[in-house]
C-alpha atoms as a PDB file:
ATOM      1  CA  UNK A   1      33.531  -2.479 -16.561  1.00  0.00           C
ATOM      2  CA  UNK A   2      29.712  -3.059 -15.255  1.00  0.00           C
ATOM      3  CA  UNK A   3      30.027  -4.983 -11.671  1.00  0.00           C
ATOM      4  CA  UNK A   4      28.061  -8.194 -10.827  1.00  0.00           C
ATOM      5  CA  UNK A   5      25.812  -5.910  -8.569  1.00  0.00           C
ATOM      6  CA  UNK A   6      25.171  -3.709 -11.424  1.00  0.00           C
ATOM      7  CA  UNK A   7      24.650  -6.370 -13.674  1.00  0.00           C
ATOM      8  CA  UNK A   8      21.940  -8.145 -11.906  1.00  0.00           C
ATOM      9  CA  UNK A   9      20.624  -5.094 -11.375  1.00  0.00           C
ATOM     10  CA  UNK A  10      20.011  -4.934 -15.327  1.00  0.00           C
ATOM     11  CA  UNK A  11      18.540  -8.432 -14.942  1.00  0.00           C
ATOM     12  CA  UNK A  12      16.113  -7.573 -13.040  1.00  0.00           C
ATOM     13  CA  UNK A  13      14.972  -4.265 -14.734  1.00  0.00           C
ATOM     14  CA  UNK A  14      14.955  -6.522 -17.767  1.00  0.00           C
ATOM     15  CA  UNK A  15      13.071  -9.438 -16.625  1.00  0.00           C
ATOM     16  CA  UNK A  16      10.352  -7.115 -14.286  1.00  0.00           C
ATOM     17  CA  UNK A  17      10.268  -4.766 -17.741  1.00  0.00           C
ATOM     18  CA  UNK A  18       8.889  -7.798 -19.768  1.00  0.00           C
ATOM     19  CA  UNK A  19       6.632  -9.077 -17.161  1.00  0.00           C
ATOM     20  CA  UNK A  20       4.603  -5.821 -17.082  1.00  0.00           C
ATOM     21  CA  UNK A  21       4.252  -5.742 -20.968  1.00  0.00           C
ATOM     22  CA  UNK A  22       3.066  -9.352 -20.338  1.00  0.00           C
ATOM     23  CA  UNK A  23       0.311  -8.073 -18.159  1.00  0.00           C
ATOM     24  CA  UNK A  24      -0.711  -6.441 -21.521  1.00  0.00           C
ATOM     25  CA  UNK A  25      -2.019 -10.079 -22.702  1.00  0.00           C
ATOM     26  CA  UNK A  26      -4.292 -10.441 -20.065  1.00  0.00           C
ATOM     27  CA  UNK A  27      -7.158  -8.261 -21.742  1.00  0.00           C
ATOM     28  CA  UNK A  28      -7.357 -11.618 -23.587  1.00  0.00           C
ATOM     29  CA  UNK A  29      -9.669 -12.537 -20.914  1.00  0.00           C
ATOM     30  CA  UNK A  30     -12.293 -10.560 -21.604  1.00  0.00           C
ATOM     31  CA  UNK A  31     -13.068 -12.669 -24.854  1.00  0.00           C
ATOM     32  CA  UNK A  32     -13.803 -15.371 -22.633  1.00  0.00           C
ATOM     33  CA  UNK A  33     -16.002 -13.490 -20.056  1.00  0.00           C
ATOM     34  CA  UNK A  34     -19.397 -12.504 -20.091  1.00  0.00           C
ATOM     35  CA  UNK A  35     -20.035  -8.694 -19.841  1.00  0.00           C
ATOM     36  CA  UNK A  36     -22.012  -8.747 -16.742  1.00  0.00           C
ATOM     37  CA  UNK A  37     -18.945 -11.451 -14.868  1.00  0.00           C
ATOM     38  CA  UNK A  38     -16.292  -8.543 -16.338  1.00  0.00           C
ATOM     39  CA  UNK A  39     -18.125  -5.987 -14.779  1.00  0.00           C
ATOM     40  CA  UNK A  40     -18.533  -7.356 -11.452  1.00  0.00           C
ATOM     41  CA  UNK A  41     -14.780  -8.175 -11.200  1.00  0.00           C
ATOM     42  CA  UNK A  42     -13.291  -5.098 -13.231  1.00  0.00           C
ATOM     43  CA  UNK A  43     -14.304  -2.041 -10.293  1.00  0.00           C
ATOM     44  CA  UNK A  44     -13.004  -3.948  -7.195  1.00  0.00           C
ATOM     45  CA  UNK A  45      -9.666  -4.735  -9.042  1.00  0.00           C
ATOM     46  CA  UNK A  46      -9.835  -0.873  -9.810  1.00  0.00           C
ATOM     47  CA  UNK A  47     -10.101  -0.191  -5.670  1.00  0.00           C
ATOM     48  CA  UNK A  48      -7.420  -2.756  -4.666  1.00  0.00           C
ATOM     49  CA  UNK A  49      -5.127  -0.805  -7.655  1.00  0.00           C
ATOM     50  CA  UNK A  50      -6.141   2.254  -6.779  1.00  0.00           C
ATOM     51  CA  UNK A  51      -4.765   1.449  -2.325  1.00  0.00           C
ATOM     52  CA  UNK A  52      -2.090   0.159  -3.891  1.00  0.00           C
ATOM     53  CA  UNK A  53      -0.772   2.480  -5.815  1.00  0.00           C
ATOM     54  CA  UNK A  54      -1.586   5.281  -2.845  1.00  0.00           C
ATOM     55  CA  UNK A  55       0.261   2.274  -0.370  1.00  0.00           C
ATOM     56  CA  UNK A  56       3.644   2.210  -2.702  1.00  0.00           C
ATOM     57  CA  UNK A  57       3.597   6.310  -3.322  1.00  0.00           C
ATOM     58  CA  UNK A  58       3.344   6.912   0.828  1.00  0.00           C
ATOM     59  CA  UNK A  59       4.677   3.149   2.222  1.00  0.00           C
ATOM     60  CA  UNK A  60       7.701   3.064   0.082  1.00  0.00           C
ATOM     61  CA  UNK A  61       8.693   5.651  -2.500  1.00  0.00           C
ATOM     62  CA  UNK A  62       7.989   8.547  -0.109  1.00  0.00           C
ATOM     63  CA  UNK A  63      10.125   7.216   2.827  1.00  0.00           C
ATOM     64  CA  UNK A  64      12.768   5.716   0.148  1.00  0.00           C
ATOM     65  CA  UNK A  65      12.757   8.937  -1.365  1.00  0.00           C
ATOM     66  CA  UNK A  66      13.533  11.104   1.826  1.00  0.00           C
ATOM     67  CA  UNK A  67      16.621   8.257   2.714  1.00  0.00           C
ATOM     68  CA  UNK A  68      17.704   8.819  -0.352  1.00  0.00           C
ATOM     69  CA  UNK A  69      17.573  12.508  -1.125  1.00  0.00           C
ATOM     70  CA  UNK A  70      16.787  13.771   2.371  1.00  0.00           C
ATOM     71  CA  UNK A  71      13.842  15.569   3.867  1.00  0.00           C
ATOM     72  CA  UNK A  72      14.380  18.491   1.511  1.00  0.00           C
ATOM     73  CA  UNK A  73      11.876  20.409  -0.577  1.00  0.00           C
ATOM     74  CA  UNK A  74      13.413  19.473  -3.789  1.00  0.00           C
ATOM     75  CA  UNK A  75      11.730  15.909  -2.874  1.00  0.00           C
ATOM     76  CA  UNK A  76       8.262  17.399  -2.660  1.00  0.00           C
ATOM     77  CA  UNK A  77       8.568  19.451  -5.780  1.00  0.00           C
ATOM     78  CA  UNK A  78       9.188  16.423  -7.874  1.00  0.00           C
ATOM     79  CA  UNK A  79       6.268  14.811  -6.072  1.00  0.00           C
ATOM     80  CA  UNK A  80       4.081  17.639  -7.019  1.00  0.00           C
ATOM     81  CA  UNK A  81       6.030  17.304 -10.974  1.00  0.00           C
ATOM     82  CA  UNK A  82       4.932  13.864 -11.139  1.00  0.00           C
ATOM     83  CA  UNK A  83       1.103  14.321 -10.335  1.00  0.00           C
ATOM     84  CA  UNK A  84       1.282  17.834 -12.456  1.00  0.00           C
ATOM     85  CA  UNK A  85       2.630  15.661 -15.660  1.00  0.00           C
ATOM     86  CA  UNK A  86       0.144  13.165 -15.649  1.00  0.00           C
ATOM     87  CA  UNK A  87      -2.618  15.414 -15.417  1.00  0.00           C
ATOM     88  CA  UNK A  88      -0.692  16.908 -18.366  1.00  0.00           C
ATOM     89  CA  UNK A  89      -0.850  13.925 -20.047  1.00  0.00           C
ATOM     90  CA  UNK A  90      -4.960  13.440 -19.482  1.00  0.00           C
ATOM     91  CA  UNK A  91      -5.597  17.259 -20.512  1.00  0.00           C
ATOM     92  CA  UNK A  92      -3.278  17.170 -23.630  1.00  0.00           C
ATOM     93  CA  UNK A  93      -3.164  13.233 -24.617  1.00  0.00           C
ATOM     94  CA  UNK A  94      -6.675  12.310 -23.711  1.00  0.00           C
ATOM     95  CA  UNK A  95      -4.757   9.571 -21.675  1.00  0.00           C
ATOM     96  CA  UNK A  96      -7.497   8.084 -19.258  1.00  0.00           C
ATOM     97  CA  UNK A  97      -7.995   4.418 -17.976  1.00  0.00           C
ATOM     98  CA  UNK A  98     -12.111   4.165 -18.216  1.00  0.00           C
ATOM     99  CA  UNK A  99     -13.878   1.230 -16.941  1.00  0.00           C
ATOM    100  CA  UNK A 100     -17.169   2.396 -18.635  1.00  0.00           C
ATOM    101  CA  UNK A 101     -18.981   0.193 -21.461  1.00  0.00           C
ATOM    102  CA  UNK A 102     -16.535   0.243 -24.274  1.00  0.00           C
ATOM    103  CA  UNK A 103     -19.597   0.596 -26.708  1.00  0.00           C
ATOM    104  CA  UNK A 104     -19.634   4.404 -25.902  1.00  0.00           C
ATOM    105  CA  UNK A 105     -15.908   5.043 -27.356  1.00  0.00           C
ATOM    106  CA  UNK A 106     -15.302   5.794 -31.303  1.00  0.00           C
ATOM    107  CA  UNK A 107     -12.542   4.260 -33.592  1.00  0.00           C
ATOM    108  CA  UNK A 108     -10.260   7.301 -33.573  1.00  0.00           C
ATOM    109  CA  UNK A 109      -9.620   7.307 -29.723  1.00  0.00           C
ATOM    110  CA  UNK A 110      -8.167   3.475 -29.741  1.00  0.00           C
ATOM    111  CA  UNK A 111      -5.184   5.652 -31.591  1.00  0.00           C
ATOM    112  CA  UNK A 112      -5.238   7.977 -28.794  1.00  0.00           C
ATOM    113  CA  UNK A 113      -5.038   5.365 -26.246  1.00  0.00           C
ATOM    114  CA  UNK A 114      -2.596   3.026 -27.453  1.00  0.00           C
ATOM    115  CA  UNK A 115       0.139   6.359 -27.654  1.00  0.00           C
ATOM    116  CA  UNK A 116      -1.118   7.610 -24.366  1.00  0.00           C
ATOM    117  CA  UNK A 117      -0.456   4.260 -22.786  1.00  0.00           C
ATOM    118  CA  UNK A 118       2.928   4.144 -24.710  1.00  0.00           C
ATOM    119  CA  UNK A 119       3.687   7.174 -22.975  1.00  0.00           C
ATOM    120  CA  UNK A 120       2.513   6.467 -19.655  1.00  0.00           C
ATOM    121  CA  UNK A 121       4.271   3.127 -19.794  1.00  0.00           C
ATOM    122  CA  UNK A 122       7.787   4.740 -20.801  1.00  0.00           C
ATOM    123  CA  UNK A 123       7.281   7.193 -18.134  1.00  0.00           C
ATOM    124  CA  UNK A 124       6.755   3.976 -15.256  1.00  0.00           C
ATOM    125  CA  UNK A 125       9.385   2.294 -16.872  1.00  0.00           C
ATOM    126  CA  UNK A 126      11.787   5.337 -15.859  1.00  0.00           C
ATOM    127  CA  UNK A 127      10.545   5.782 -12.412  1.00  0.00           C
ATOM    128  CA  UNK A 128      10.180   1.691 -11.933  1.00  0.00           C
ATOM    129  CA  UNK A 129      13.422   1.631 -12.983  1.00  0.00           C
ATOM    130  CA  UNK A 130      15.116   4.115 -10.859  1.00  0.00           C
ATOM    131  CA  UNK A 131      13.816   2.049  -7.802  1.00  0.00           C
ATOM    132  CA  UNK A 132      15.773  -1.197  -8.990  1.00  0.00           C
ATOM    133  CA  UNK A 133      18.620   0.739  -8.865  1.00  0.00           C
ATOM    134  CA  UNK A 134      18.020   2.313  -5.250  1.00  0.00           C
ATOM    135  CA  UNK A 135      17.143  -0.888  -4.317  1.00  0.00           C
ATOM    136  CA  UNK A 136      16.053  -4.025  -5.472  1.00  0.00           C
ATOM    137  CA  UNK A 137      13.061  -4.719  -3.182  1.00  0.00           C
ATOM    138  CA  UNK A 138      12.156  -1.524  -3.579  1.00  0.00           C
ATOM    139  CA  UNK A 139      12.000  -1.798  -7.604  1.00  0.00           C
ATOM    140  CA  UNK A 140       9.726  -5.044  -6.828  1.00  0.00           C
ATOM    141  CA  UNK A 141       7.660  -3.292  -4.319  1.00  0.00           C
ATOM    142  CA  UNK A 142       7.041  -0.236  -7.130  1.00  0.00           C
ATOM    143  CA  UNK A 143       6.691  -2.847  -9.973  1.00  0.00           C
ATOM    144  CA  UNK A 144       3.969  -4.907  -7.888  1.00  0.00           C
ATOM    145  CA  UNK A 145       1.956  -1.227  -7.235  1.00  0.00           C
ATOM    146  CA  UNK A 146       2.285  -0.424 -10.977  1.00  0.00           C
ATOM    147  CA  UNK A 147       1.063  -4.038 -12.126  1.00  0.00           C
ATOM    148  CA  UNK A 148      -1.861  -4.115 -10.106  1.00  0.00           C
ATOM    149  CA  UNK A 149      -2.920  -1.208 -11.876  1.00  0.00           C
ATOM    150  CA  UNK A 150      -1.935  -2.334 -15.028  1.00  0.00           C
ATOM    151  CA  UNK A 151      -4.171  -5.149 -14.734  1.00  0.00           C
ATOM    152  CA  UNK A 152      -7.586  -3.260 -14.444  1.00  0.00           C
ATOM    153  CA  UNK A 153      -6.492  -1.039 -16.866  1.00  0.00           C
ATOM    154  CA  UNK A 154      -5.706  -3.331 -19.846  1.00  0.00           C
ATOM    155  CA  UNK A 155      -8.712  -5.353 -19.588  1.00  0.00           C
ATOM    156  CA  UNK A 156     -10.405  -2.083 -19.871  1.00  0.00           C
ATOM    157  CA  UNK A 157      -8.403  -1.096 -22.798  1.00  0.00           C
ATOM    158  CA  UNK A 158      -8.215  -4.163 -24.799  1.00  0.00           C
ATOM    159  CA  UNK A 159     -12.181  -4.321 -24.495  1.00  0.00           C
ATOM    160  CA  UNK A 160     -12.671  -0.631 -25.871  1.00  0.00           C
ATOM    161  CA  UNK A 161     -10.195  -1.648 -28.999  1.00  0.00           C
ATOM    162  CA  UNK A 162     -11.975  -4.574 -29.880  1.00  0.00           C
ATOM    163  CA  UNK A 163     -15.448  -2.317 -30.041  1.00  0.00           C
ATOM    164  CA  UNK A 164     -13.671   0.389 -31.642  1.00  0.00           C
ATOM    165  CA  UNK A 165     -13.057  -1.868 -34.294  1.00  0.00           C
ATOM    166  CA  UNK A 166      -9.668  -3.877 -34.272  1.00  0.00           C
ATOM    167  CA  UNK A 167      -9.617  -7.108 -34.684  1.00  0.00           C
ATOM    168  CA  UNK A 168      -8.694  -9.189 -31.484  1.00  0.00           C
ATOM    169  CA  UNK A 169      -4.843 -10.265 -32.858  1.00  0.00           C
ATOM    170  CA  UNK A 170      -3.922  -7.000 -33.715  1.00  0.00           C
ATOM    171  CA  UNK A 171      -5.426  -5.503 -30.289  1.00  0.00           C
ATOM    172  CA  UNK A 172      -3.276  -7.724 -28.338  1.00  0.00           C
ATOM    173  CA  UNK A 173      -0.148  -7.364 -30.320  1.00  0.00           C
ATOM    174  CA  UNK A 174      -0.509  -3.293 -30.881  1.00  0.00           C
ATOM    175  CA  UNK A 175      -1.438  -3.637 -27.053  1.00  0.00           C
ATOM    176  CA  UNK A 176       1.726  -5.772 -26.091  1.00  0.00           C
ATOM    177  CA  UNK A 177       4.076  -2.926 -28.123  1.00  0.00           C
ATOM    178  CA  UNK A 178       2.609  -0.048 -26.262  1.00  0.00           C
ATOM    179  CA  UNK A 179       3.328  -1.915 -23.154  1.00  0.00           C
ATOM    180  CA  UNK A 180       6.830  -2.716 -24.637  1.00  0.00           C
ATOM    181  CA  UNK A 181       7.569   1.193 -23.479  1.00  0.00           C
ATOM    182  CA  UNK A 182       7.786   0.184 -20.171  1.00  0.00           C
ATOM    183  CA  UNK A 183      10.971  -2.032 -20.695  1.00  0.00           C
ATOM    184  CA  UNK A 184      12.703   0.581 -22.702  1.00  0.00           C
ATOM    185  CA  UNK A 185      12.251   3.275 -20.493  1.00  0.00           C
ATOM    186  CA  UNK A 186      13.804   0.958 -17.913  1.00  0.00           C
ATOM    187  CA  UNK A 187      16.937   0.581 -20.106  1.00  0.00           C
ATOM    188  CA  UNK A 188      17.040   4.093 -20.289  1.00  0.00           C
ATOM    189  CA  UNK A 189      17.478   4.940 -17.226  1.00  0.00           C
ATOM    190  CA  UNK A 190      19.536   2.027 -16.107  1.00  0.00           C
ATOM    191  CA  UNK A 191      22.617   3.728 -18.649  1.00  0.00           C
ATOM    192  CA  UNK A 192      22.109   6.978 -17.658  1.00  0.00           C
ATOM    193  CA  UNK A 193      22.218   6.534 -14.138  1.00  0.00           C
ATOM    194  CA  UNK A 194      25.931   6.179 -14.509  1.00  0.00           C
ATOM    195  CA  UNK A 195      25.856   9.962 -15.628  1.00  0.00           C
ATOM    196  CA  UNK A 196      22.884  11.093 -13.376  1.00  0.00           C
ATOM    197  CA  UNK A 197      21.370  10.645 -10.177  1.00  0.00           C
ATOM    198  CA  UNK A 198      18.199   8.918 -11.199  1.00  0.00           C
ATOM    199  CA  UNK A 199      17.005   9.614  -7.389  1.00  0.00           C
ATOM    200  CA  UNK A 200      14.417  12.789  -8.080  1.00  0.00           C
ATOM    201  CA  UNK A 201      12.288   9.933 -10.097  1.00  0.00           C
ATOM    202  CA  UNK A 202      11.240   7.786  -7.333  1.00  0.00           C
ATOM    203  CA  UNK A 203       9.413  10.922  -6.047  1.00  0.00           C
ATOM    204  CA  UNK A 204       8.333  11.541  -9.267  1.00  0.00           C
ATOM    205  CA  UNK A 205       6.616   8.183  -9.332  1.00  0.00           C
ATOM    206  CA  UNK A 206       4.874   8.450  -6.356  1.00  0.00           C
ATOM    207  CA  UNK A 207       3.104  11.770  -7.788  1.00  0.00           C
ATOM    208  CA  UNK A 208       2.299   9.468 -10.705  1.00  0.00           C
ATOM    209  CA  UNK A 209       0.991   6.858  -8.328  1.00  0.00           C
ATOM    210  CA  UNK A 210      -0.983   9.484  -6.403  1.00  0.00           C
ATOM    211  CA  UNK A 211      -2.191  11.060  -9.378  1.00  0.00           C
ATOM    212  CA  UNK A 212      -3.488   7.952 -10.947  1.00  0.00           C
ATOM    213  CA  UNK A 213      -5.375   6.617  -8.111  1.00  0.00           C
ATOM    214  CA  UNK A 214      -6.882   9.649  -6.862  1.00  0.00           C
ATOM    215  CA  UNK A 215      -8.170  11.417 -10.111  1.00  0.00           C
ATOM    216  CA  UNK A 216      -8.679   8.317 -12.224  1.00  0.00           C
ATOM    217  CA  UNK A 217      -9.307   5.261 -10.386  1.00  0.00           C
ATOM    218  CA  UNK A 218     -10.804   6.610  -6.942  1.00  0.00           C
ATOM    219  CA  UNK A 219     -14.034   8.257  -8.922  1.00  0.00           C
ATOM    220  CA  UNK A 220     -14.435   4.678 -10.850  1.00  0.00           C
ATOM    221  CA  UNK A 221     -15.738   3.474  -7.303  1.00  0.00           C
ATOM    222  CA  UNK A 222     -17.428   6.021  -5.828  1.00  0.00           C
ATOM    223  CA  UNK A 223     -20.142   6.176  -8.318  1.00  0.00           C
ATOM    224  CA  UNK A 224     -22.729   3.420  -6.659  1.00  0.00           C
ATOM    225  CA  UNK A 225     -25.386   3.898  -4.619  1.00  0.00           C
ATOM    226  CA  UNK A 226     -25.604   0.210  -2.974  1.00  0.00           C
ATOM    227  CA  UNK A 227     -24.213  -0.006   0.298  1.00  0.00           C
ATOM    228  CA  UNK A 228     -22.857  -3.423  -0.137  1.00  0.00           C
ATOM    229  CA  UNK A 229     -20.936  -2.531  -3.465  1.00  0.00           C
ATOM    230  CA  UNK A 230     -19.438   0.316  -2.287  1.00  0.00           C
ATOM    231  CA  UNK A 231     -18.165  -1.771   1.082  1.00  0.00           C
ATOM    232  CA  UNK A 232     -16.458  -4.502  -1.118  1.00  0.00           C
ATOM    233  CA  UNK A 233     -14.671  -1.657  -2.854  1.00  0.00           C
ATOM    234  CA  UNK A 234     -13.386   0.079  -0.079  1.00  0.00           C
ATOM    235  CA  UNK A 235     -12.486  -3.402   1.242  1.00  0.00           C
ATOM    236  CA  UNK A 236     -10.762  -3.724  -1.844  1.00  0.00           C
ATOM    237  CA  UNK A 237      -8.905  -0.550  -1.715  1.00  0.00           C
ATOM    238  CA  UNK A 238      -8.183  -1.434   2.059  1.00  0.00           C
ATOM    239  CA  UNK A 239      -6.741  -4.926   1.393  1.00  0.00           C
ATOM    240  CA  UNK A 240      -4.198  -2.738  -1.563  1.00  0.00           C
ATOM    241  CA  UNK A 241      -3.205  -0.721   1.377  1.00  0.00           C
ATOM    242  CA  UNK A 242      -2.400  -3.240   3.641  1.00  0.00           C
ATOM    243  CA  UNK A 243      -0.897  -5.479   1.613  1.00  0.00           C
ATOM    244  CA  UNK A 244       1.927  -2.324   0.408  1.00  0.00           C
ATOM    245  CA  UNK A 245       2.245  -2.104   4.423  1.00  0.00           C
ATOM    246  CA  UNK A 246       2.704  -5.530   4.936  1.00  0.00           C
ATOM    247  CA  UNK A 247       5.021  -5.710   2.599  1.00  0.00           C
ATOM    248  CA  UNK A 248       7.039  -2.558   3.643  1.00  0.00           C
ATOM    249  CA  UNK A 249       7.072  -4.105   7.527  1.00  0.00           C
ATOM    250  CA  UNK A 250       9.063  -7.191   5.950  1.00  0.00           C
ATOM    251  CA  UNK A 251      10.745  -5.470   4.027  1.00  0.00           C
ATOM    252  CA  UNK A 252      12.251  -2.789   6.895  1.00  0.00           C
ATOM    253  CA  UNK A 253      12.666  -5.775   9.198  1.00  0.00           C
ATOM    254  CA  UNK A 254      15.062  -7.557   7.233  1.00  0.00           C
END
């Protein structure tokens, strides 16, 4: 019989799965933007994703991880597992989250991208997942790191669909399944937690998280030679940081 614990537990993988393939709508915003406005907001959304996803992997998954499983080296091979099958992923799947002008993409890779995102998103929903059912505020904690990325990321991709040649209803709706992944792998591991110790993913994720913002979102902002843009992205990757701390502090204190 499932306990109330373990049933809100469920809840909130449920509700926190469909929220993130929600975020998957908000590429809609780029029909109402003018290129130049999306580009000036796109890259410092990439830097405050990119310090918080580095924030959640070190802040909370890492020191979750080691309560959890202890300061043993099976923690720090899964880390290494997680950053060694997303750049699996990228080598094999093509998976990448560009912020470049979509113009320079070809029909065939929107394919690529919508299964590489289906993909990544099953694999988040796992390790998202698996932090619910550590701990609820740590599942919200990982889910808030994983959204802000998401956010950059589909207004990228639903931008490089629509110039690869979909039209704008079926880019948000193919866009929305993909993201559907996310939920799913949730469920997953929610039922076979009973049966395993979903522990080793929470690691896992934070070699995803590290992996993500170091190889694909960290080189996005380091490619200006203004002074003043590059300051209000490292702002912006300082102000992910901080707010994964803050958040963290509260979180320990109570």
């Amino acid at each position: 019989m499932i306990s109330q614990k373990d049933m809100t537990t469920l809840a909130f993988i449920i509700v926190f799965g469909l929220l993130m393939s929600c975020i998957a709508l908000v590429g809609s915003v780029t029909l109402f933007l003018k290129e130049s406005t999306l580009q000036k907001i796109i890259l410092p959304l990439v830097a405050f994703s990119a310090g918080s996803l580095i924030g959640g992997a070190f802040f909370h998954m890492l020191p979750a991880s080691v309560e959890h499983m202890g300061n043993d080296i099976t923690l720090y091979v899964w880390l290494v597992v997680g950053f060694v099958i997303f750049f699996a992923l990228e080598q094999f799947l093509h998976w990448h989250h560009c912020h470049l002008p979509p113009g320079q993409h070809k029909h065939p890779l929107t394919y690529l991208i919508l299964i590489a995102d289906g993909i990544h998103n099953f694999i988040g929903g796992l390790s998202v997942g698996a932090s619910f059912l550590i701990d609820i505020r740590l599942g919200i904690v990982a889910w808030l790191a994983a959204a802000a990325h998401e956010i950059p990321q589909e207004l990228g991709d639903f931008g490089i669909l629509i110039h690869g040649g979909w039209k704008k209803s079926h880019a948000l709706v193919y866009n929305f399944l993909s993201a559907l992944t996310f939920l799913l792998g949730g469920i997953i591991v929610y039922f076979i937690s009973a049966e395993i110790d979903t522990g080793f993913l929470i690691p896992f994720a934070a070699g995803n998280f590290l992996y993500i913002a170091a190889t694909d979102l960290i080189p996005e902002i380091k490619k200006h030679k203004s002074i003043r843009v590059n300051l209000i992205h490292l702002m912006a990757l300082i102000s992910g940081l901080a707010l994964l701390l803050v958040l963290r502090l509260l979180f320990h204190h109570h």
